[in-house]
C-alpha atoms as a PDB file:
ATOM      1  CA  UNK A   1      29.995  83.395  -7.013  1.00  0.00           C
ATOM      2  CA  UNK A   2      30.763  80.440  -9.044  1.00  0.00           C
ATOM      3  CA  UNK A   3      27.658  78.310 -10.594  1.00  0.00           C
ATOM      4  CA  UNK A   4      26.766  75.111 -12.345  1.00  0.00           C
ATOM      5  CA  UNK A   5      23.676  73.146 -13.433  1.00  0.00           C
ATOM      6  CA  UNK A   6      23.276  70.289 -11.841  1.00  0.00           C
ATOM      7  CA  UNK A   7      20.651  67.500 -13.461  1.00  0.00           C
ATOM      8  CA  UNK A   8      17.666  66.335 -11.401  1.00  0.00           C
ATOM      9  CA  UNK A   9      18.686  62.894 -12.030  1.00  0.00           C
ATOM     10  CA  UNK A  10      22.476  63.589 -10.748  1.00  0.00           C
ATOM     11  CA  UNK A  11      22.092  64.949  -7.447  1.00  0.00           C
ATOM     12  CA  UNK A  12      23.588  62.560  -4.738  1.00  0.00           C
ATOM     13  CA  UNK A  13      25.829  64.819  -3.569  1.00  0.00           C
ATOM     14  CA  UNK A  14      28.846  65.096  -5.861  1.00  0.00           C
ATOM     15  CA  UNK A  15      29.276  67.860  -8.609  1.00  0.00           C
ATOM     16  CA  UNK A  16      31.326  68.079 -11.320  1.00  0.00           C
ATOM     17  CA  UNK A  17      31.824  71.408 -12.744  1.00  0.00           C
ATOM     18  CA  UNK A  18      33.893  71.004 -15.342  1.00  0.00           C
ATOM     19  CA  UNK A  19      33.696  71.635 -19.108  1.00  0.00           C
ATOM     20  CA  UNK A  20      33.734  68.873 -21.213  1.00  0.00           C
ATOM     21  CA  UNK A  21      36.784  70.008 -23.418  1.00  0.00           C
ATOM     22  CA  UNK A  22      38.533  70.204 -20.094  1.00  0.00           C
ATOM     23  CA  UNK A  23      38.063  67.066 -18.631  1.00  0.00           C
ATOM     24  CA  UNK A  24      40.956  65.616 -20.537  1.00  0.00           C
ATOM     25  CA  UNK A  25      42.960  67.836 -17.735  1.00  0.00           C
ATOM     26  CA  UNK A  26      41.098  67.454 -14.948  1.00  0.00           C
ATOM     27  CA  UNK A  27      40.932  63.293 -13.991  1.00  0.00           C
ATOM     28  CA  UNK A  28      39.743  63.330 -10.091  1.00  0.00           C
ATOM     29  CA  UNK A  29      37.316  61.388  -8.808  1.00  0.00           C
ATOM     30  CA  UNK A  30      35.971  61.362  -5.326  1.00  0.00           C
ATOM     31  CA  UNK A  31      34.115  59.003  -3.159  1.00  0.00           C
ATOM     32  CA  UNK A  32      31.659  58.867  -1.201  1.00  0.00           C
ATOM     33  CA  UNK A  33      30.009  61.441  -3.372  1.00  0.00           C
ATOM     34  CA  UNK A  34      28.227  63.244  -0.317  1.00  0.00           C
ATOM     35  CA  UNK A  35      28.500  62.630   3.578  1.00  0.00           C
ATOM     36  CA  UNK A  36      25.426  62.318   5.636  1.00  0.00           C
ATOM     37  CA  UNK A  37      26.550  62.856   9.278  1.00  0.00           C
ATOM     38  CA  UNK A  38      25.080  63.267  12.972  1.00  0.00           C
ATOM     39  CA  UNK A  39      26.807  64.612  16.013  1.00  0.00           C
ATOM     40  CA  UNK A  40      25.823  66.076  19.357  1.00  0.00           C
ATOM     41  CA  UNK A  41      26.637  69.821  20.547  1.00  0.00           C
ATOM     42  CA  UNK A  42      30.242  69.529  21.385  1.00  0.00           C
ATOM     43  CA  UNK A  43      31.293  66.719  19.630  1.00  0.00           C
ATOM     44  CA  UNK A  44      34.019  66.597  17.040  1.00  0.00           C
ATOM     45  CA  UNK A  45      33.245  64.535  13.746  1.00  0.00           C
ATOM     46  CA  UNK A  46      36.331  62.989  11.464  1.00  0.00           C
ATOM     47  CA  UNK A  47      36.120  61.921   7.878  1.00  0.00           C
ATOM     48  CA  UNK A  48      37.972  60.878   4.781  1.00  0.00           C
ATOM     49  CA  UNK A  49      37.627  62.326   1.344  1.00  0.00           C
ATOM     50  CA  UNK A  50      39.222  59.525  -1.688  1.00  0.00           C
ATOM     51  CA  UNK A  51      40.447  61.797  -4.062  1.00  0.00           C
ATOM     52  CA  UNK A  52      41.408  59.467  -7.143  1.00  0.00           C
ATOM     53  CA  UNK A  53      43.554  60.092 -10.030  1.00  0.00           C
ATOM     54  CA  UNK A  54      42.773  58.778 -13.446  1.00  0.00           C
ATOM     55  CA  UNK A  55      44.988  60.634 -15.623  1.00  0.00           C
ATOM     56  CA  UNK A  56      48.640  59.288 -16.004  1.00  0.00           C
ATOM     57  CA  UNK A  57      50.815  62.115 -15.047  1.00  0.00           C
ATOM     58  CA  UNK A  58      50.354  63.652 -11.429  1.00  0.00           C
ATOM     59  CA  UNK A  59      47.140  65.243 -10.458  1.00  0.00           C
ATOM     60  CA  UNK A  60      47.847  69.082  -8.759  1.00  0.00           C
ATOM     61  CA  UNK A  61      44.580  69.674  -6.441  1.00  0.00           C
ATOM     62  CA  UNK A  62      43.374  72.572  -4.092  1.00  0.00           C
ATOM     63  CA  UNK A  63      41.034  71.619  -1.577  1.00  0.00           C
ATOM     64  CA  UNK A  64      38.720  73.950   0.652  1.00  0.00           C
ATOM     65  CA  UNK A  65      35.279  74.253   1.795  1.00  0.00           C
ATOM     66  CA  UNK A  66      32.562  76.298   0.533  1.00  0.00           C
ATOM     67  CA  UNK A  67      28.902  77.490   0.954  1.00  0.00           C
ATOM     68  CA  UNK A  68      26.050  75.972  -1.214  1.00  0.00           C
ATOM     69  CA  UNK A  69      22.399  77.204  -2.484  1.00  0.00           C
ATOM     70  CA  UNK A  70      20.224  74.649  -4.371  1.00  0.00           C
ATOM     71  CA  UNK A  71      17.704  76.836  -6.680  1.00  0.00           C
ATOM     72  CA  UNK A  72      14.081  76.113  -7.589  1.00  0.00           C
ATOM     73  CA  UNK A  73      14.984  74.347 -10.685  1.00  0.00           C
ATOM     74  CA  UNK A  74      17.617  72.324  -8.885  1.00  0.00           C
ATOM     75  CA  UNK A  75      20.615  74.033 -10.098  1.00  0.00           C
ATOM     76  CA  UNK A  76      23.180  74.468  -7.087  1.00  0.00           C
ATOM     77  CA  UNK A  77      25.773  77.617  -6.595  1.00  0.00           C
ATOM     78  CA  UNK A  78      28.895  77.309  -4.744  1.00  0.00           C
ATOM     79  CA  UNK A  79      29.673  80.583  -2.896  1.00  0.00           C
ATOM     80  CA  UNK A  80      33.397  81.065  -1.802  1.00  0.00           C
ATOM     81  CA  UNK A  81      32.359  84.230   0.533  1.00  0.00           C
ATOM     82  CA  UNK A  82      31.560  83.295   3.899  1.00  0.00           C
ATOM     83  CA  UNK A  83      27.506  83.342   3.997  1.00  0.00           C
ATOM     84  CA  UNK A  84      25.098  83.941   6.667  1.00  0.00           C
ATOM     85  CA  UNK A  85      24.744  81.456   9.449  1.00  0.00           C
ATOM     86  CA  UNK A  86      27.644  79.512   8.103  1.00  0.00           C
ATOM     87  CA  UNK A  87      28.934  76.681   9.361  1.00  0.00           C
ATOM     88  CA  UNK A  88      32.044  76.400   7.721  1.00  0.00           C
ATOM     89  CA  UNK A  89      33.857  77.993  10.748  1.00  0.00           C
ATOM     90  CA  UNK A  90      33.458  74.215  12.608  1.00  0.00           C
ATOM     91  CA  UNK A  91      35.610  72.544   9.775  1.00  0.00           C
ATOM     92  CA  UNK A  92      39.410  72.277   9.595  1.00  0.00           C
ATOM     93  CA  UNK A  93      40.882  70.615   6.493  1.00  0.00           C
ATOM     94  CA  UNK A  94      43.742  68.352   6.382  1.00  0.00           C
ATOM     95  CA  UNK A  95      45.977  70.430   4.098  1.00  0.00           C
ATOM     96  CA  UNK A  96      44.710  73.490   1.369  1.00  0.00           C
ATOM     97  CA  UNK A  97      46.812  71.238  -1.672  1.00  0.00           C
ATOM     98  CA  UNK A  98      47.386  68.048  -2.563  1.00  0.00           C
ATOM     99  CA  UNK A  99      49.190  66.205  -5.204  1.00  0.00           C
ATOM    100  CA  UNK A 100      48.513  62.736  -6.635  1.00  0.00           C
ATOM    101  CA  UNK A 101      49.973  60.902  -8.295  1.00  0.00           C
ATOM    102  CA  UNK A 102      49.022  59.067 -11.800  1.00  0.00           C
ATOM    103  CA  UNK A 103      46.982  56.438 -11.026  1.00  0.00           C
ATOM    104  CA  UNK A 104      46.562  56.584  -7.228  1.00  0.00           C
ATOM    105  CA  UNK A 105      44.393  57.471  -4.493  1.00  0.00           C
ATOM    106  CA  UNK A 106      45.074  59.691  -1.636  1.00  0.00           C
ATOM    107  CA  UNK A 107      42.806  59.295   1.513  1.00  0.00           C
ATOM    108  CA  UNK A 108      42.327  63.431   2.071  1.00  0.00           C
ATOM    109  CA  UNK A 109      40.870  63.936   5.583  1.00  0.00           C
ATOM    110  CA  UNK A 110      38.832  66.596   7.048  1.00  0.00           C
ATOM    111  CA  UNK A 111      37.095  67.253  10.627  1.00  0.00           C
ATOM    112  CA  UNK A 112      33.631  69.188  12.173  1.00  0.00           C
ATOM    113  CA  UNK A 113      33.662  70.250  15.564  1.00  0.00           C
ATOM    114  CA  UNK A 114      30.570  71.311  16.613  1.00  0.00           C
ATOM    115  CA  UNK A 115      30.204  74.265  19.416  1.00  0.00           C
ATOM    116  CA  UNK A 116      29.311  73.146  22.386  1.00  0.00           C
ATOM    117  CA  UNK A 117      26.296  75.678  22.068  1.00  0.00           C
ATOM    118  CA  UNK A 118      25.071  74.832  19.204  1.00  0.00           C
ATOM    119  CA  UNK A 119      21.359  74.877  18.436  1.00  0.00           C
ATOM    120  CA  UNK A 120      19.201  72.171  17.155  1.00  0.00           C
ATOM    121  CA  UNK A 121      20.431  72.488  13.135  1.00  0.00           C
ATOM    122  CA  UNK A 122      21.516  71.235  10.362  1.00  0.00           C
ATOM    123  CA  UNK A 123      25.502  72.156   9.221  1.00  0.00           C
ATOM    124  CA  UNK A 124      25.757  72.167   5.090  1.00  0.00           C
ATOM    125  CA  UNK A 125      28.711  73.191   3.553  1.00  0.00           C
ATOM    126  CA  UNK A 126      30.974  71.239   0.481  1.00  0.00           C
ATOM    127  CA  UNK A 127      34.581  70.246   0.027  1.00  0.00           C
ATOM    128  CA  UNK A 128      35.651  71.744  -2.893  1.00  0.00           C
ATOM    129  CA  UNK A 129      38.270  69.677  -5.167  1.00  0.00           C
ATOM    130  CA  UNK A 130      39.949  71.861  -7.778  1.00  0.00           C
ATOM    131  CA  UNK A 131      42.331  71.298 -10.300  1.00  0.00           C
ATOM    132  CA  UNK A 132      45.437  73.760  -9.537  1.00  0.00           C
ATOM    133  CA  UNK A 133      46.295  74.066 -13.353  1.00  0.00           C
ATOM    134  CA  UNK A 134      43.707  74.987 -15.776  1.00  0.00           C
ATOM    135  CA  UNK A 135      42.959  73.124 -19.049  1.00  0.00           C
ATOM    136  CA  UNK A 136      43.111  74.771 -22.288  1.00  0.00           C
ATOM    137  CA  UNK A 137      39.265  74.785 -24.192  1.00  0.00           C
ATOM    138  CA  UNK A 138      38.632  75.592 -27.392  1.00  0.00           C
ATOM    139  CA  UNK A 139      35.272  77.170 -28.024  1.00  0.00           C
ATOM    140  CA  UNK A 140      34.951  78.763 -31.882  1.00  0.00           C
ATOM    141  CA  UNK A 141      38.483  79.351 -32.157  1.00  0.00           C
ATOM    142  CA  UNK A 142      39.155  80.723 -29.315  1.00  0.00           C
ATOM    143  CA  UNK A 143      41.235  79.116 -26.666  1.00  0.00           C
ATOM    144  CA  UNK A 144      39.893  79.398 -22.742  1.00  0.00           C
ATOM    145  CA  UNK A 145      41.184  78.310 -19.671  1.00  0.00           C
ATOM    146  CA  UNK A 146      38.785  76.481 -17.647  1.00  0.00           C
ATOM    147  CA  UNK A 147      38.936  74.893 -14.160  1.00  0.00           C
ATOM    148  CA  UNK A 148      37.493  71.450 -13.119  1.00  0.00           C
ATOM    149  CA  UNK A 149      36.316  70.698 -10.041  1.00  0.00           C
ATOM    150  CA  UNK A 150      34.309  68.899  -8.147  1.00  0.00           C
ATOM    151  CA  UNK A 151      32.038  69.955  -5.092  1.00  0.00           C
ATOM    152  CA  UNK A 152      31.568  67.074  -2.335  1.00  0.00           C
ATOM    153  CA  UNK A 153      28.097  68.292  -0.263  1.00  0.00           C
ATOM    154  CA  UNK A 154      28.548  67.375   3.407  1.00  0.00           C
ATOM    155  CA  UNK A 155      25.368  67.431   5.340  1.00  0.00           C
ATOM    156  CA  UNK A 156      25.919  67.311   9.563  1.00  0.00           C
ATOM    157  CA  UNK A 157      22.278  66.881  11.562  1.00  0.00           C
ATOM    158  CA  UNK A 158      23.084  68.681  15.109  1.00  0.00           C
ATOM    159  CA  UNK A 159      21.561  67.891  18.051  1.00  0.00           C
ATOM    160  CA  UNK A 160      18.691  64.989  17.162  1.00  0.00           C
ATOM    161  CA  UNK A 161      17.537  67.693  14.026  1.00  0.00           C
ATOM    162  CA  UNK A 162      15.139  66.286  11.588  1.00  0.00           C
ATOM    163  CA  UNK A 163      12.793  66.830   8.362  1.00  0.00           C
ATOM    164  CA  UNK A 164       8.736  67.674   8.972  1.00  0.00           C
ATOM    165  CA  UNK A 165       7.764  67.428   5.381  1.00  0.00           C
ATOM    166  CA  UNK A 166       4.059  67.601   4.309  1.00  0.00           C
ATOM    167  CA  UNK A 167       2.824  67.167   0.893  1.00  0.00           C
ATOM    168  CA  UNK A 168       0.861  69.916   0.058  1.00  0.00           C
ATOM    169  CA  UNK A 169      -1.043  68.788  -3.550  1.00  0.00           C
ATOM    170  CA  UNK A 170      -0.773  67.328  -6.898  1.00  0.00           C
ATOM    171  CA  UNK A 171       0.951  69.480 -10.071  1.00  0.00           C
ATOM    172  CA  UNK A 172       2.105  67.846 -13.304  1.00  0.00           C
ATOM    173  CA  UNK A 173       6.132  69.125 -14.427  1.00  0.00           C
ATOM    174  CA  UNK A 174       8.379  68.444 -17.521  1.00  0.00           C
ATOM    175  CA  UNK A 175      10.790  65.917 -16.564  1.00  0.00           C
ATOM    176  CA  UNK A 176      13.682  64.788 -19.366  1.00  0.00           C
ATOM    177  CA  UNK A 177      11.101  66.271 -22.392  1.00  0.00           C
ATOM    178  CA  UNK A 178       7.598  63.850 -20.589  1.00  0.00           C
ATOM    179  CA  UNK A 179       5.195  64.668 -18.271  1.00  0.00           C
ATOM    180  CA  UNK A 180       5.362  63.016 -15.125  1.00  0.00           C
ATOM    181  CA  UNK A 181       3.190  63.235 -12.049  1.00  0.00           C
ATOM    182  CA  UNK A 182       4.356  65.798  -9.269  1.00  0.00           C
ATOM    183  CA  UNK A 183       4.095  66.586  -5.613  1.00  0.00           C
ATOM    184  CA  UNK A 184       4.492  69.821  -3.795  1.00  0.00           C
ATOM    185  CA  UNK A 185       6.424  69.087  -0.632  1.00  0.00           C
ATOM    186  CA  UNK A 186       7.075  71.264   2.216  1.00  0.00           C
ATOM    187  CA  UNK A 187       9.589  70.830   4.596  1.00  0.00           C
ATOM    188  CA  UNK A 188       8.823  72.427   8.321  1.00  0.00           C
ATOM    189  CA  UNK A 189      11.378  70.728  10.084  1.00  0.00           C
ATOM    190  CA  UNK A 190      15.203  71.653  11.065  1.00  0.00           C
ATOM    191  CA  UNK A 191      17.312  69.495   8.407  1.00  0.00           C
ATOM    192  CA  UNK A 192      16.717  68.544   4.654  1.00  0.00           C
ATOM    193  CA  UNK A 193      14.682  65.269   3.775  1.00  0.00           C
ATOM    194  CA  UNK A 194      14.030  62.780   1.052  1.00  0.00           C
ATOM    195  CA  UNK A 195      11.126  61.084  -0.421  1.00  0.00           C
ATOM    196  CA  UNK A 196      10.950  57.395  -1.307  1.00  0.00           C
ATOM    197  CA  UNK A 197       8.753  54.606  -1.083  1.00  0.00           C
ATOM    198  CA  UNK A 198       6.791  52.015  -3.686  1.00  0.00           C
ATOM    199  CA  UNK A 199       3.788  53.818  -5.932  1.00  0.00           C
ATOM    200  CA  UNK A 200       1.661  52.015  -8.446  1.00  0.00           C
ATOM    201  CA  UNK A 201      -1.001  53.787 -10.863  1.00  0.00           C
ATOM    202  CA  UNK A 202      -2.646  54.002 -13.866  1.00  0.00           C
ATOM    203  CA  UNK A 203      -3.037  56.078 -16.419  1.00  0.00           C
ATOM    204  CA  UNK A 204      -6.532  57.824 -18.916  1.00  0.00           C
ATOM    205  CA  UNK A 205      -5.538  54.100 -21.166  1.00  0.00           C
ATOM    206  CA  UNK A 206      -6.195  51.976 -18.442  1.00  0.00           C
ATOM    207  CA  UNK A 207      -2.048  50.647 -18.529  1.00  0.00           C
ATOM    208  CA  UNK A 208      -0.649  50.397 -15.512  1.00  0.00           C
ATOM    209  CA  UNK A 209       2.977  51.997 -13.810  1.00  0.00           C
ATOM    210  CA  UNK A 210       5.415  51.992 -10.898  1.00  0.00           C
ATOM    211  CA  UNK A 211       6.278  55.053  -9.650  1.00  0.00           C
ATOM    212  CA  UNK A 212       9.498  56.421  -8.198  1.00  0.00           C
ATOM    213  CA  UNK A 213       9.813  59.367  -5.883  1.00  0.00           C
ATOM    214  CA  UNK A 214      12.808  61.493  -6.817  1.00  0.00           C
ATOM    215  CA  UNK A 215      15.558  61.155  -4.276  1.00  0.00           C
ATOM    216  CA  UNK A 216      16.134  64.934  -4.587  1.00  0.00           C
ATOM    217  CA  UNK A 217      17.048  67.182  -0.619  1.00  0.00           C
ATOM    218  CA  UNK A 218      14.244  68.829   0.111  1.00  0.00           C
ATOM    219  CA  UNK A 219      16.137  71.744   2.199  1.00  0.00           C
ATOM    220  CA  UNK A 220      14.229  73.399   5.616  1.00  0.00           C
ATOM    221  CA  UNK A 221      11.420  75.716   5.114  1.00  0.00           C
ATOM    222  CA  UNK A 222      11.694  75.017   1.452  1.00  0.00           C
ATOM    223  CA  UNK A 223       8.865  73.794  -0.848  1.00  0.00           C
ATOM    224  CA  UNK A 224      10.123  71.785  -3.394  1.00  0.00           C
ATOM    225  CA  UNK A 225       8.728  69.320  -6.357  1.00  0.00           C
ATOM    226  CA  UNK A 226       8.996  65.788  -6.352  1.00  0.00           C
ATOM    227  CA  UNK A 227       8.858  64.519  -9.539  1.00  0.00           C
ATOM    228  CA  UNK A 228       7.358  60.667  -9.577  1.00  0.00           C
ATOM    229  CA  UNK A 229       8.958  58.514 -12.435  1.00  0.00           C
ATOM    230  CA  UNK A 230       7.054  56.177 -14.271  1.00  0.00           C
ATOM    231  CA  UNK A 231       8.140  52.914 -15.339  1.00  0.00           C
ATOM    232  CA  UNK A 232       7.044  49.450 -16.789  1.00  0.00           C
ATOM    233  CA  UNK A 233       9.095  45.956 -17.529  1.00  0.00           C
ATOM    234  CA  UNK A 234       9.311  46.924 -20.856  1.00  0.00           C
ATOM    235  CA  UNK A 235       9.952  50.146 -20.836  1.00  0.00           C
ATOM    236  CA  UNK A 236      11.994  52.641 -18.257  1.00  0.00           C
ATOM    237  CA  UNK A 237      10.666  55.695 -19.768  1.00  0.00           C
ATOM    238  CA  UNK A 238       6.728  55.728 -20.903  1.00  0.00           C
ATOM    239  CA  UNK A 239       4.651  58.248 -21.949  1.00  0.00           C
ATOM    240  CA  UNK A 240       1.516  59.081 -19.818  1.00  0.00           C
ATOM    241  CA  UNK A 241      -2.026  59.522 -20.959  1.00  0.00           C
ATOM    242  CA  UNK A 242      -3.275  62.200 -18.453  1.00  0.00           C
ATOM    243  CA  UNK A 243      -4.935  62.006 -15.509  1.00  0.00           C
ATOM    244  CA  UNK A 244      -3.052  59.512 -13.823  1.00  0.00           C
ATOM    245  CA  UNK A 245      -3.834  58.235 -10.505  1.00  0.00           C
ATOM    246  CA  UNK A 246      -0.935  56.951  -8.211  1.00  0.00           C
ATOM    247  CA  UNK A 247      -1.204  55.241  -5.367  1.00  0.00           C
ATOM    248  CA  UNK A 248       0.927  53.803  -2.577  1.00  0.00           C
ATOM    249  CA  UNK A 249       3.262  54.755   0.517  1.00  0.00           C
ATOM    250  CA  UNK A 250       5.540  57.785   0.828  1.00  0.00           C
ATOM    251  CA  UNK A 251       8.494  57.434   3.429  1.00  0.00           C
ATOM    252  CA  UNK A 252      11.170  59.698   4.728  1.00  0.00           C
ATOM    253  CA  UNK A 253      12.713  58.838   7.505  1.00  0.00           C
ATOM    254  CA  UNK A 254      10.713  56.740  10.201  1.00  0.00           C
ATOM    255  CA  UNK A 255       8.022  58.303   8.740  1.00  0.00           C
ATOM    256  CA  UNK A 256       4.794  57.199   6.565  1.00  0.00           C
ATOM    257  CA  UNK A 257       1.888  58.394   4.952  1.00  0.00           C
ATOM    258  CA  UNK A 258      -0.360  57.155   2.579  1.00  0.00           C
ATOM    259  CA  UNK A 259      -0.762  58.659  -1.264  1.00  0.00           C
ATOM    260  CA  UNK A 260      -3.850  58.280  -3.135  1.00  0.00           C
ATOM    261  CA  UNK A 261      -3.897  60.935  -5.692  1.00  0.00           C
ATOM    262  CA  UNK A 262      -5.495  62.022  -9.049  1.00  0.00           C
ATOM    263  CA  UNK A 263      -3.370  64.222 -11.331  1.00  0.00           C
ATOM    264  CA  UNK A 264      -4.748  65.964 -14.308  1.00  0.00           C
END
């Protein structure tokens, strides 16, 4: 099992797990930095990858697919091992190693093809990017190889799939050292969701905030925290008085409901 943290803030679908002393070897970049995808039972889905290199000599690269678990703090673990349930059977890859070239971009391609008995589901696996050669770090004197790479999370909604997700109460978390204002969210349905919408409150001084809803997957039949960011026009990163009230409209999806909530 290989494992990384991954900040709250950074999750959109692309992880870099790479040391910092090693990221003078390791220059790849990919985009999109995750794939949100929907197919029927029996249908065959195509993408492409952009694997970019920034370094100046030629970038060596091996490419395959792997298993992911996102933990209750929101770190994620790749697992090489076939899991449970996978669906990494339904993907063929264009080629198990690239090159690149300094400076260039290679368009890597990769396809799903979904059983034509497949249940109502949600397929999530990544594309693994990996540099072939390892980088040299230094760490107290002693010299380590370490391996970049970069984990592209591809999620595939089978067969009209889709998130229930009920909010379940108010809790207040740590976020980034402050405080912030947090829901419990539960997720009944048959493929991961996300929260969003516009929130306003106030806080035990009387000042008044915007509130974001973190944009983090909130997997099936998984309860998960989502943190609401406060912010002003002058200032991105207040500190609340506490209890806070927040108000407004939570979406996901085609779906509303309406948040009036006390947290203390």
């Amino acid at each position: 099992m290989r494992r990384s943290f991954l900040a709250l803030f950074s999750f959109v679908g692309a992880v870099l797990c790479a040391s910092v002393q090693a990221q003078g070897g390791f220059a790849a970049l990919v985009s999109p930095p995750r794939f949100e995808l929907a197919a029927k039972p029996g249908a065959t889905l195509r993408s492409v990858i952009e694997v970019s290199n920034r370094s100046t000599g030629p970038g060596h690269y091996l490419i395959h697919t792997a298993d992911w678990k996102l933990a209750a703090d929101f770190a994620v673990s790749f697992e090489d091992g076939l899991q449970p349930d996978s669906c990494r059977p339904w993907v063929t890859l264009e080629r198990p190693e690239v090159v690149v070239p300094g400076g260039a971009t290679l368009r890597y391609r990769f396809e799903l093809k979904v059983p034509a008995d497949a249940p109502p589901g949600e397929c999530r696996f990544a594309v693994m990017i990996e540099g072939a050669d390892p980088s040299i770090a230094i760490n107290k004197g002693i010299a380590m190889p370490v391996t970049g790479r970069i984990g592209v999370i591809v999620y595939a909604v089978i067969g009209g799939a889709a998130p229930d997700l009920e909010v379940l109460g108010p809790t207040i978390a740590t976020l980034n050292g402050l405080k912030v204002p947090t829901l419990r969210v539960h997720n009944a349905g048959t493929a991961h969701g996300r929260m969003s919408g516009f929130l306003t409150g106030t806080d035990a001084k009387g000042i008044s905030y915007d509130f974001t809803p973190a944009d983090l997957p909130i997997l099936p039949h998984e309860e998960r925290q989502v943190f609401l960011t406060p912010s002003t026009a002058p200032d991105e990163h207040p500190t609340l008085t506490f209890p806070v009230t927040v108000k407004g409209i939570l979406e996901w999806g085609d779906h509303k409901t309406e948040l009036n909530q006390r947290f203390e």
